[in-house]
N, C-alpha and C. Protein backbone atom coordinates (compact mmCIF):
# COMPACT_ATOMS: atom_id res chain seq x y z
N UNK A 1 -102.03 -68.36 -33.42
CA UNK A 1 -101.84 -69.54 -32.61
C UNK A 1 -101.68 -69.11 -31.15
N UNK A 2 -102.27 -69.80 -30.81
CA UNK A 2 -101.97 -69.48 -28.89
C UNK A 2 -101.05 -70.49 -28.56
N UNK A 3 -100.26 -69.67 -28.30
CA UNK A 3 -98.69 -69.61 -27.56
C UNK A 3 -97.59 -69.39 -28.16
N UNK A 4 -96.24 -69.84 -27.89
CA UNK A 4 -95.42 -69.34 -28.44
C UNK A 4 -94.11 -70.33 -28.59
N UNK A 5 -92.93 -69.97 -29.58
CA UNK A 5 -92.03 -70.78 -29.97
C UNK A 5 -90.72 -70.00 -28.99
N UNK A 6 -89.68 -70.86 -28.46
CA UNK A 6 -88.66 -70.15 -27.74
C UNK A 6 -87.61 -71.08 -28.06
N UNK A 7 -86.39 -70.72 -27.39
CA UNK A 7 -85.57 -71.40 -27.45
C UNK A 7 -85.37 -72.17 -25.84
N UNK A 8 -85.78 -73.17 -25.74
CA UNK A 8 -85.52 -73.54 -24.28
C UNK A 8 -84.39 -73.66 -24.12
N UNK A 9 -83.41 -73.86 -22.52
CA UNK A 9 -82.06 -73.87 -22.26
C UNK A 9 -82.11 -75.11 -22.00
N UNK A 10 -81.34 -75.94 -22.02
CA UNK A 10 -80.73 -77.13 -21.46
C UNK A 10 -81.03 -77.00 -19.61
N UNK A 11 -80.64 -77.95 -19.37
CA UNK A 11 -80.38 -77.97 -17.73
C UNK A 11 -78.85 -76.91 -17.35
N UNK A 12 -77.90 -77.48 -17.49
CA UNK A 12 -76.95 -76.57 -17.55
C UNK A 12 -76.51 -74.94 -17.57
N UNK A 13 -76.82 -74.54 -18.97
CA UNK A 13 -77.75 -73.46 -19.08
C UNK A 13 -78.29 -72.71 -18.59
N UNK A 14 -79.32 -73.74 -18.07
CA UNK A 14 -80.44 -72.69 -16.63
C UNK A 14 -79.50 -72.72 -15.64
N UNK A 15 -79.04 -73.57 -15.14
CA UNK A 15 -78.22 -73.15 -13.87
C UNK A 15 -77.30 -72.07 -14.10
N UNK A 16 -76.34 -71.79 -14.96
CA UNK A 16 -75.51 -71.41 -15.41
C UNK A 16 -75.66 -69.42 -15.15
N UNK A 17 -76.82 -69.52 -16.06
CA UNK A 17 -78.07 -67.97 -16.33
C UNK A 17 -78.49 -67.91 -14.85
N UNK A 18 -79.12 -68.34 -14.29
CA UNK A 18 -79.81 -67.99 -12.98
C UNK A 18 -78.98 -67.87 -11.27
N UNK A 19 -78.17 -68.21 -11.87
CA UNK A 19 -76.91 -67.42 -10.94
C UNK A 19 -76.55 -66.01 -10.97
N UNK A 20 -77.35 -65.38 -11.82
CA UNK A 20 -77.48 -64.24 -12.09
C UNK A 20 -78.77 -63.58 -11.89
N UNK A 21 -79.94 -64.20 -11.81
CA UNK A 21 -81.11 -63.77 -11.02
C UNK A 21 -81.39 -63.17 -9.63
N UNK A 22 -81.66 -61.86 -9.76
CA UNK A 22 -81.33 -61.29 -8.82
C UNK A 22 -83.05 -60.94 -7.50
N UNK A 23 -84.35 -60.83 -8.79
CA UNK A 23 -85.03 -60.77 -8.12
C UNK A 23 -86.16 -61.56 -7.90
N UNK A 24 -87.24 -62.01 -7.27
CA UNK A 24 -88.52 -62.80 -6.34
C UNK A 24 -88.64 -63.87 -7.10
N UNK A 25 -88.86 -63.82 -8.30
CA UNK A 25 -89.27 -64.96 -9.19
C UNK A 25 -88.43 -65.37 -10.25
N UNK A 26 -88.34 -65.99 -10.52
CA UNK A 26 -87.40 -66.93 -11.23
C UNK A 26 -87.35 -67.67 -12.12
N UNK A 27 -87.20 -67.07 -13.72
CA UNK A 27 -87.04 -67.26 -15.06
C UNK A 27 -85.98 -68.02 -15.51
N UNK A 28 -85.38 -67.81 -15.97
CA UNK A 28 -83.33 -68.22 -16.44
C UNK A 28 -84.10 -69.48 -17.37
N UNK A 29 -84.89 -69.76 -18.09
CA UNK A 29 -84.99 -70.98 -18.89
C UNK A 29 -85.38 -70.93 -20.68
N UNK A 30 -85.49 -69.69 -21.03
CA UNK A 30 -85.73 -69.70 -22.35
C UNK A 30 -85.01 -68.39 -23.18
N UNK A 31 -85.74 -68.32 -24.25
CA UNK A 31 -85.26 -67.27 -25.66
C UNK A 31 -86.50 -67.24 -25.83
N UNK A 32 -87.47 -65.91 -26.56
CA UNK A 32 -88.57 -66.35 -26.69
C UNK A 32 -88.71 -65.93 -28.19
N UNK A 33 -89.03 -66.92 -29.17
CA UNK A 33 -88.81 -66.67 -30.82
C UNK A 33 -89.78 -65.86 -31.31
N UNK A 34 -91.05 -66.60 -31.23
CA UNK A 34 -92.38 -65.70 -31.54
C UNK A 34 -93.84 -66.52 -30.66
N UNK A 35 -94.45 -64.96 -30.38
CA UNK A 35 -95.20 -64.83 -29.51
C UNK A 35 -96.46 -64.85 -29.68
N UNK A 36 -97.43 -65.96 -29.64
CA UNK A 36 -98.82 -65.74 -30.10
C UNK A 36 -98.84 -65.80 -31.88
N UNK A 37 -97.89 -66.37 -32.58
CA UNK A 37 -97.36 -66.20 -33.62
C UNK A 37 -98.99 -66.63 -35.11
N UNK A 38 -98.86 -65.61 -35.91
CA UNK A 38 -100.00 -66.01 -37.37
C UNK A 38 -99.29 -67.17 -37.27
N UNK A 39 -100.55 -67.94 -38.85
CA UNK A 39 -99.87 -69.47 -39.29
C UNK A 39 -99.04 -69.31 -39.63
N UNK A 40 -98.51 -68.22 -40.71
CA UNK A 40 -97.40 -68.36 -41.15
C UNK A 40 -96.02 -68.10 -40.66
N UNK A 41 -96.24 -67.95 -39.90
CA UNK A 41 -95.07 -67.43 -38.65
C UNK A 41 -95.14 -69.21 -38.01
N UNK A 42 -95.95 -68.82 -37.33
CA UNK A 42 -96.52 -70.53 -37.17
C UNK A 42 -95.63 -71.78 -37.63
N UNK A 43 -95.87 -71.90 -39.18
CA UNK A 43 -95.68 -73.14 -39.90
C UNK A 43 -94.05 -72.57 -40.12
N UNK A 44 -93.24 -71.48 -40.32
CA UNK A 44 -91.72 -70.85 -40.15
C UNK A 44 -91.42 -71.69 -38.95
N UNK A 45 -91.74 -71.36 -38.02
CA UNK A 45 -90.66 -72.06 -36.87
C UNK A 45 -91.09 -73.30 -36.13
N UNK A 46 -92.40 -73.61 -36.68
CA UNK A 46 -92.32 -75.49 -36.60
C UNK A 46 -91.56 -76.15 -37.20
N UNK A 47 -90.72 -75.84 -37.86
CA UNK A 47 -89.67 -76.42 -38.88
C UNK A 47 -88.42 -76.45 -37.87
N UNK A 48 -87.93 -75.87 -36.94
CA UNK A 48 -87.21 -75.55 -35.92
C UNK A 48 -87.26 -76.44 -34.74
N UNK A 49 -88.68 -77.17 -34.58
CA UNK A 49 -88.91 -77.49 -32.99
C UNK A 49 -87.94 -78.78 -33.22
N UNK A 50 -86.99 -78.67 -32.23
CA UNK A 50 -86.16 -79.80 -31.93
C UNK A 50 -84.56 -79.54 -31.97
N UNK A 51 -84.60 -78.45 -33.02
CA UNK A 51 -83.07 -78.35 -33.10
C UNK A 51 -82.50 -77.65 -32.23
N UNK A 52 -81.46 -77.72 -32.07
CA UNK A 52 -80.27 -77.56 -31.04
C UNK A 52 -79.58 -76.34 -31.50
N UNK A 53 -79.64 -75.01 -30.48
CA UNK A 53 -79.14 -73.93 -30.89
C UNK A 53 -78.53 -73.18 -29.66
N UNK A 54 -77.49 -72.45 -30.45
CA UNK A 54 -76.07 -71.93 -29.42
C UNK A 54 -76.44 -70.45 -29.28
N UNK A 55 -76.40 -70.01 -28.03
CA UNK A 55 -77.33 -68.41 -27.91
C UNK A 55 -75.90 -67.58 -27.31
N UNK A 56 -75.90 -66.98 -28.18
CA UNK A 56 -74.54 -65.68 -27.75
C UNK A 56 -75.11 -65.00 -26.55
N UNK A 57 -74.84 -64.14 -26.10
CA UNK A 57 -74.96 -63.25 -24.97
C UNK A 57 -74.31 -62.01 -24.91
N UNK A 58 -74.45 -61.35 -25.22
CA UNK A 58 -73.75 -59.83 -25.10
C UNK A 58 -74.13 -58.94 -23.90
N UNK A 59 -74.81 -58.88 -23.31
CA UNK A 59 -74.69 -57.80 -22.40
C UNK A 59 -76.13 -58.49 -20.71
N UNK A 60 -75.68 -57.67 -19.87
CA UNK A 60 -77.02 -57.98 -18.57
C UNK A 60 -77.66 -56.63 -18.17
N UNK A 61 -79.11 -56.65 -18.59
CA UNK A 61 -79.68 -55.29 -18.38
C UNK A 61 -80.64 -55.79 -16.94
N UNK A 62 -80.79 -53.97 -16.48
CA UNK A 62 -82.01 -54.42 -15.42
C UNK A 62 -82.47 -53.28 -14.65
N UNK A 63 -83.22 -53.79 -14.17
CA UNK A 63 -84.28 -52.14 -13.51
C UNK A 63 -84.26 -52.87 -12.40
N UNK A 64 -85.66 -51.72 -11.35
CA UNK A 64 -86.18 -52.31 -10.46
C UNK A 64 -86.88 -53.43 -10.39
N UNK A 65 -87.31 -53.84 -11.21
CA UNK A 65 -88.82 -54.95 -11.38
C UNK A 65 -88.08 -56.57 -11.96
N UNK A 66 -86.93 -56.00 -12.76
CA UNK A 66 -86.85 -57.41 -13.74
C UNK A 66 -85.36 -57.27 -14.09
N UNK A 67 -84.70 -58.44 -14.30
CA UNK A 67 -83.40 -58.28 -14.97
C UNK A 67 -83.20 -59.66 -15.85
N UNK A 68 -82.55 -59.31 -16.94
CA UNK A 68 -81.85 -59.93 -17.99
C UNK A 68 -80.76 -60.22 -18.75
N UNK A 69 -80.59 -61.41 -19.55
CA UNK A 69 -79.44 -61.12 -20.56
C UNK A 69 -79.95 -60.95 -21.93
N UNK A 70 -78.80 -60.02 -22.46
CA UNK A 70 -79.19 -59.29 -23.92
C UNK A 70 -78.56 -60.58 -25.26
N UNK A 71 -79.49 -60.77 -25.61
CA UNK A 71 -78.65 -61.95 -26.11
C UNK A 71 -78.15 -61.21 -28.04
N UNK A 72 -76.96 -61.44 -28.47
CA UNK A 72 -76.31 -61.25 -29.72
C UNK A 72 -76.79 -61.81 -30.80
N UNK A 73 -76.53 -63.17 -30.62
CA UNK A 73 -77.40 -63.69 -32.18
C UNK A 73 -77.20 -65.35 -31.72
N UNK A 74 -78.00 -65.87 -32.05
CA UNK A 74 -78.68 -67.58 -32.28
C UNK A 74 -78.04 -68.60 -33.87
N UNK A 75 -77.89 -69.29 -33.17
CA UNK A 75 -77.23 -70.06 -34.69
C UNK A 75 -77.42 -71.87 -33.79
N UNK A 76 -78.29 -72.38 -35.19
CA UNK A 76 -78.38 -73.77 -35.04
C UNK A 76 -77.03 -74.65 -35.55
N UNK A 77 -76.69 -75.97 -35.58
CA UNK A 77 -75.78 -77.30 -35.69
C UNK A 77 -75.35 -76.65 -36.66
N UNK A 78 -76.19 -76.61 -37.92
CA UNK A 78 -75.73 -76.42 -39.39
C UNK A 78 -74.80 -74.97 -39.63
N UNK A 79 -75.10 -73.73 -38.62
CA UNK A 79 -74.86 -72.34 -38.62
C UNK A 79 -75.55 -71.90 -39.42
N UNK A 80 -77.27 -72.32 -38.99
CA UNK A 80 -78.22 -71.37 -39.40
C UNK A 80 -78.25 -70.26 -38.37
N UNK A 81 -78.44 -69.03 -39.24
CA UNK A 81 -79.26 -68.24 -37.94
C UNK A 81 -80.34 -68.00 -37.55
N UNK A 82 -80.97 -68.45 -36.42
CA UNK A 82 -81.87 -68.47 -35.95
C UNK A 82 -82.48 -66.52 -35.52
N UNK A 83 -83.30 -66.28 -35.65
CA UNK A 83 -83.78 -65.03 -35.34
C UNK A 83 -85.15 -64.85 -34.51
N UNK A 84 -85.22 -63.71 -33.83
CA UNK A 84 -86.60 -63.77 -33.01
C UNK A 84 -87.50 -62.85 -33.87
N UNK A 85 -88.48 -63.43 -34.32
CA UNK A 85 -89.66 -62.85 -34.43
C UNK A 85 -90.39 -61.85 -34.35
N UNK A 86 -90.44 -61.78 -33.27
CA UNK A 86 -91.35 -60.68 -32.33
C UNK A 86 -90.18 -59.26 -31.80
N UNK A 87 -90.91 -58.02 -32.08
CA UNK A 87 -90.08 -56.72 -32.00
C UNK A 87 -89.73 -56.88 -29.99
N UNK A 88 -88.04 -56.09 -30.15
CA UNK A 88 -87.85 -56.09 -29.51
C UNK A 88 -86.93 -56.97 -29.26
N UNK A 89 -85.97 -56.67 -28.09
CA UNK A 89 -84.33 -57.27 -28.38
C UNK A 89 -84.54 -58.78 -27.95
N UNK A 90 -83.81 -59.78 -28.34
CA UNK A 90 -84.04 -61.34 -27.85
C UNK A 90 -83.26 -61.25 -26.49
N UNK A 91 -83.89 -61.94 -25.56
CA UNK A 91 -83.24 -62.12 -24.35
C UNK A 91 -83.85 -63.38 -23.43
N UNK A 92 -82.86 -63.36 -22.06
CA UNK A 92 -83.20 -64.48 -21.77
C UNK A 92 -84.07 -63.66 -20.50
N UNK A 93 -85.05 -63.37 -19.76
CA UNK A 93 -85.55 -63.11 -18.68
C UNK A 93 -84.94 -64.31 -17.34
N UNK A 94 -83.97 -63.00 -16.40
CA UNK A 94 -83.28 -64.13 -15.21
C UNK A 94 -84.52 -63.79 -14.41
N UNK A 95 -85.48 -63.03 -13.75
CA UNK A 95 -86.24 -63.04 -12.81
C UNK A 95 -86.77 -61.62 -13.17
N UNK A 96 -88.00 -61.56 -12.22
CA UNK A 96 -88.93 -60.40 -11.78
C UNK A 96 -89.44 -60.11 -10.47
N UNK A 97 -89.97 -59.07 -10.53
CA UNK A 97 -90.41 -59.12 -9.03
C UNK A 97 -91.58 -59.42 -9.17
N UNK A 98 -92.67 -60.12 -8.05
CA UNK A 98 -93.83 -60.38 -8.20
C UNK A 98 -95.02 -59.05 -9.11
N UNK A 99 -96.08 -59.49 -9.61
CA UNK A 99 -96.53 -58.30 -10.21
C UNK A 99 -96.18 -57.67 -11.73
N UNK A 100 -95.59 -58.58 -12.31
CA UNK A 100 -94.93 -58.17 -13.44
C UNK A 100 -94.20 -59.69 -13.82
N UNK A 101 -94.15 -59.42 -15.38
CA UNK A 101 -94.01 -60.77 -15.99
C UNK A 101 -93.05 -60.99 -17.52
N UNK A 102 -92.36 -61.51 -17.38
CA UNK A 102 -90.98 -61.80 -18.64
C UNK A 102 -91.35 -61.01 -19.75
N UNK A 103 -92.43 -60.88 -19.83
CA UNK A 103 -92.48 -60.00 -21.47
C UNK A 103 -92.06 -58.57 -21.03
N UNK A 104 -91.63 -57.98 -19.80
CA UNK A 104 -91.67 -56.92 -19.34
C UNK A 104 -90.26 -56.27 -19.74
N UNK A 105 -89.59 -57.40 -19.88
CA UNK A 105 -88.13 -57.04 -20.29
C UNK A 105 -87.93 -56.55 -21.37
N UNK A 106 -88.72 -57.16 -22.60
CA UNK A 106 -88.79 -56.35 -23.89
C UNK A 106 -88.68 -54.29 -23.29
N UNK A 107 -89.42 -53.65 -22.86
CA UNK A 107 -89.33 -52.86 -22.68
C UNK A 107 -88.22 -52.25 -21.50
N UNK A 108 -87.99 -52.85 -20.90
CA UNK A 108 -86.16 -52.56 -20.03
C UNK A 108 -85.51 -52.32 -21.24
N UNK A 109 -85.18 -52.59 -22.17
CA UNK A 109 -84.02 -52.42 -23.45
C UNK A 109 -83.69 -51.53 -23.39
N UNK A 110 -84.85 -50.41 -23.49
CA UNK A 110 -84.75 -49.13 -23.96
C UNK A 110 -83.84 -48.30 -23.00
N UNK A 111 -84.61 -48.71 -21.33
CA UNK A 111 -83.98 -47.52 -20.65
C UNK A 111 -83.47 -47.94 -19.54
N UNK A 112 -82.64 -49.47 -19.16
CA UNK A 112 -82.43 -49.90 -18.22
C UNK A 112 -82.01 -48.82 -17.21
N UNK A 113 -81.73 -49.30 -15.93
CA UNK A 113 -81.00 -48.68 -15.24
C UNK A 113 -79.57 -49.60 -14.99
N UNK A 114 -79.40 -50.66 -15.09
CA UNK A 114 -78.11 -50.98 -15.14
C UNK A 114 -77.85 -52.07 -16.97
N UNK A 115 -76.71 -51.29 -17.12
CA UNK A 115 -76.29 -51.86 -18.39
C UNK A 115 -74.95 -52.17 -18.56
N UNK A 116 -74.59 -53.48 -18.58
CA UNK A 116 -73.47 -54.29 -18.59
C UNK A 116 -72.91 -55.19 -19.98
N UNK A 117 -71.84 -54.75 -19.99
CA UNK A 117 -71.28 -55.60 -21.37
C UNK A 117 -71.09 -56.62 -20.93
N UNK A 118 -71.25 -57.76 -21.23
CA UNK A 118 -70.61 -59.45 -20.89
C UNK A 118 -70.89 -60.25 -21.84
N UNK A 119 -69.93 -61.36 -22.25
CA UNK A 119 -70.41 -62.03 -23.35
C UNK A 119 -70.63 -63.02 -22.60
N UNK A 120 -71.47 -64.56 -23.04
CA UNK A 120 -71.51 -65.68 -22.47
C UNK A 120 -72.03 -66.36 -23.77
N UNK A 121 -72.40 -67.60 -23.54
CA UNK A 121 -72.61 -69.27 -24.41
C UNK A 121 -74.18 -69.91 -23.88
N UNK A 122 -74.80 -70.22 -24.46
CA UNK A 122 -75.92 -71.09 -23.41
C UNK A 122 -76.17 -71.77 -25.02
N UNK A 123 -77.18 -72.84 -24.60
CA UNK A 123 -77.44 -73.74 -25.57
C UNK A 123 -78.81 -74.49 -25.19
N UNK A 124 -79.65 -74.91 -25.78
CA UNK A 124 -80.91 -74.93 -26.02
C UNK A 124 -81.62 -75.55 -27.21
N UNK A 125 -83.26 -76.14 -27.33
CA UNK A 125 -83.48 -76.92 -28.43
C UNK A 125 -84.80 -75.86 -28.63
N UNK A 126 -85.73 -75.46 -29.68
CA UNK A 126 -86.78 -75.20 -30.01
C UNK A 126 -87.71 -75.63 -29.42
N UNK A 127 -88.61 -75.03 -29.35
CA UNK A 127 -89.92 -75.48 -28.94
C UNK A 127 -91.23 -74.87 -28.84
N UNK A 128 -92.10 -75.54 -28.99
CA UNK A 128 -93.54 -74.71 -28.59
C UNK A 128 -93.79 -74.91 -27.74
N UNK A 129 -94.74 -73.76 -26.96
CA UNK A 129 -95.07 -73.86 -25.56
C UNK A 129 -96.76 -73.48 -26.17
N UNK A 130 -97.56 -74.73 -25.73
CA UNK A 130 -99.13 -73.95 -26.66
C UNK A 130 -99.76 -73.75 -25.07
N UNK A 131 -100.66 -72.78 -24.75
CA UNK A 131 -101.52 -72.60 -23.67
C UNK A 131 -102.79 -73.01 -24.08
N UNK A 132 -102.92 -73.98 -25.20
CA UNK A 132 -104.36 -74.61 -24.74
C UNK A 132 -104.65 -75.99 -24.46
């Protein structure tokens, strides 16, 4: 499928996260579940689009290019847990520098240059984002 399922943030949320954006461009609005996802991945988290889910936060990583929050674990109304999909740690992308783009953070995990413990709360509903 072209595009992908995330967890969008509320209004709140985004403001909340992007007070923490440090560089050119300016992310602070999602979770991203699965990416370009098969059907069956697919028809898994269309079952999701709409519900309302509470995103832990454990830590703020970041390099030169991009910075983020490391997010802990996802849980919907009921205390399902919600999980990401796609390899690589769930996070929220706060910004980048021009030239480079949110999926970039997946790979910061490994070897940030700054790595911070912090917990935080954000909250958010499912969704697809299709690019066609």
């Amino acid at each position: 499928m072209n595009g992908y399922f995330a967890v969008q943030l509320d209004k709140a949320s985004c403001n909340a996260v992007k007070k923490l954006a440090t560089k050119d461009i300016l992310v602070s609005d999602h979770v991203t579940l699965a990416y370009k996802p098969i059907k069956k991945v697919y028809d898994k988290y269309s079952k999701l689009v709409g519900k309302k889910v509470g995103v832990f936060i454990k830590g703020y990583r970041a390099n030169n290019h991009i910075d983020a929050l490391w997010v802990d674990k996802m849980w919907d109304t009921k205390y399902n847990r919600i999980k990401r999909h796609d390899k690589g740690a769930a996070h929220i992308t706060l910004s980048h520098k021009k030239g480079y783009k949110s999926g970039d953070a997946n790979t910061m995990f490994t070897k940030p240059d700054v790595k911070v413990k912090t917990n935080g709360y954000v909250e958010g509903k499912v969704k697809y984002f299709s690019y066609e």
